[in-house]
C-alpha atoms as a PDB file:
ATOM      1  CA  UNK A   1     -79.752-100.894 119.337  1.00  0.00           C
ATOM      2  CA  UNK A   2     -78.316-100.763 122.720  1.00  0.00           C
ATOM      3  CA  UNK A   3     -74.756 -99.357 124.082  1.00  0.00           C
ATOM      4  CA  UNK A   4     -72.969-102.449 125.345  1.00  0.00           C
ATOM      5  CA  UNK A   5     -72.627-101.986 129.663  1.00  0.00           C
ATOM      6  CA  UNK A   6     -69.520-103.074 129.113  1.00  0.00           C
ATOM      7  CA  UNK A   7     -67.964-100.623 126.715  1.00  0.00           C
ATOM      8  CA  UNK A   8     -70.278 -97.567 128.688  1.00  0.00           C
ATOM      9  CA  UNK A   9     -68.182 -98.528 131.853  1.00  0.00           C
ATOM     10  CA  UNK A  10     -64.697 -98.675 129.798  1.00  0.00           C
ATOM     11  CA  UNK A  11     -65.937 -94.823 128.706  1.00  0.00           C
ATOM     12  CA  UNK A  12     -66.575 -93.513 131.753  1.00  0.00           C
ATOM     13  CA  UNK A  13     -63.741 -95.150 133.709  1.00  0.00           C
ATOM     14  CA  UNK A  14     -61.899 -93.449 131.049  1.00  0.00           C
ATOM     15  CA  UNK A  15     -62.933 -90.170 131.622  1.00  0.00           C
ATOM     16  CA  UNK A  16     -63.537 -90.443 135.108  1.00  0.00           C
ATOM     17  CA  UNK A  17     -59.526 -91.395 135.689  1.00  0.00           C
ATOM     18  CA  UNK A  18     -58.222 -88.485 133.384  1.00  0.00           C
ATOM     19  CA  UNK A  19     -60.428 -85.651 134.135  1.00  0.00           C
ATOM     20  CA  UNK A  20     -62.162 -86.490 137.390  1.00  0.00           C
ATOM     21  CA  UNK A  21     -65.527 -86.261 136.331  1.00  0.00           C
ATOM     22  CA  UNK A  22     -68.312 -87.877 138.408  1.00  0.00           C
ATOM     23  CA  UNK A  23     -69.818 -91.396 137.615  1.00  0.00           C
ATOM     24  CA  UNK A  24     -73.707 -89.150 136.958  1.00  0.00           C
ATOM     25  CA  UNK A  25     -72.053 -86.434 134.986  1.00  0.00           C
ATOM     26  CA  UNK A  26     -70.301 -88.804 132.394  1.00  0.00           C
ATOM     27  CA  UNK A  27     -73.559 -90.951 132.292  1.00  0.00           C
ATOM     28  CA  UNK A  28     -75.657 -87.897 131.421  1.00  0.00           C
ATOM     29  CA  UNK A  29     -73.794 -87.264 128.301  1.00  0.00           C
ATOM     30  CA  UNK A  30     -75.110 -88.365 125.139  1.00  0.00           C
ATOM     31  CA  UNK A  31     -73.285 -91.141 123.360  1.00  0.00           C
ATOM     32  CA  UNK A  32     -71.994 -89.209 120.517  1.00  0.00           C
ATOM     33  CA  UNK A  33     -70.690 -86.908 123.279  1.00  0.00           C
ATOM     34  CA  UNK A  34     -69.173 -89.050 125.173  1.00  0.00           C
ATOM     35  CA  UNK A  35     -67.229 -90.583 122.489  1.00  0.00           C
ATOM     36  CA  UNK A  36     -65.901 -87.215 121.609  1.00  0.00           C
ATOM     37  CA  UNK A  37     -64.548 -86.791 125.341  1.00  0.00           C
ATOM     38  CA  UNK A  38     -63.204 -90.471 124.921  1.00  0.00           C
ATOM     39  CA  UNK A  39     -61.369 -89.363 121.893  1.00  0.00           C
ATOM     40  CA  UNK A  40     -59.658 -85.841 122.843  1.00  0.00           C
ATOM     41  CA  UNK A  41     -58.503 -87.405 125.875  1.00  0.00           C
ATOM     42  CA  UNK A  42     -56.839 -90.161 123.737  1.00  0.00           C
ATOM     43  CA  UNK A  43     -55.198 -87.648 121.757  1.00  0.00           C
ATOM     44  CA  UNK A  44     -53.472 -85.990 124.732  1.00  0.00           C
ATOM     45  CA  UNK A  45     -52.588 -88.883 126.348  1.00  0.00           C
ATOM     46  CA  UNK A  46     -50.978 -90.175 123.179  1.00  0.00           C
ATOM     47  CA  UNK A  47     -49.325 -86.814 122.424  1.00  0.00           C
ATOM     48  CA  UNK A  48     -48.086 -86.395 125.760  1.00  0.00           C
ATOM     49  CA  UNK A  49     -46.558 -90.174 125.545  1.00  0.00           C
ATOM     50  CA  UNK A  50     -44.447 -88.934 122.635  1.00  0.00           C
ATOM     51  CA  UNK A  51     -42.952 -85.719 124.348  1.00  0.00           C
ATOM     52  CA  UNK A  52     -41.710 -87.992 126.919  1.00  0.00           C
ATOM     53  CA  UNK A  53     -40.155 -91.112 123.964  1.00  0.00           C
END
């Protein structure tokens, strides 16, 4: 089974915007590592959001 382009682009995009990583060093992750980047980033985005409500 193949990673969707789509949701690969969403992932990097993501990562790319909060930590400034290039394009070629977020593709060259594995998935599962990727997803894990993905994931901690969510959680300080969403913890930050609640120190500022």
């Amino acid at each position: 089974m193949t990673y969707a382009a789509d949701r690969l682009y969403e992932e990097a995009a993501y990562v790319a915007y909060h930590f400034h990583w290039s394009m070629a060093d977020i593709l060259d992750l594995e998935h599962r590592d990727r997803r894990r980047w993905v994931d901690e980033i969510a959680s300080l985005v969403e913890r930050a959001e609640r120190r500022r409500g």
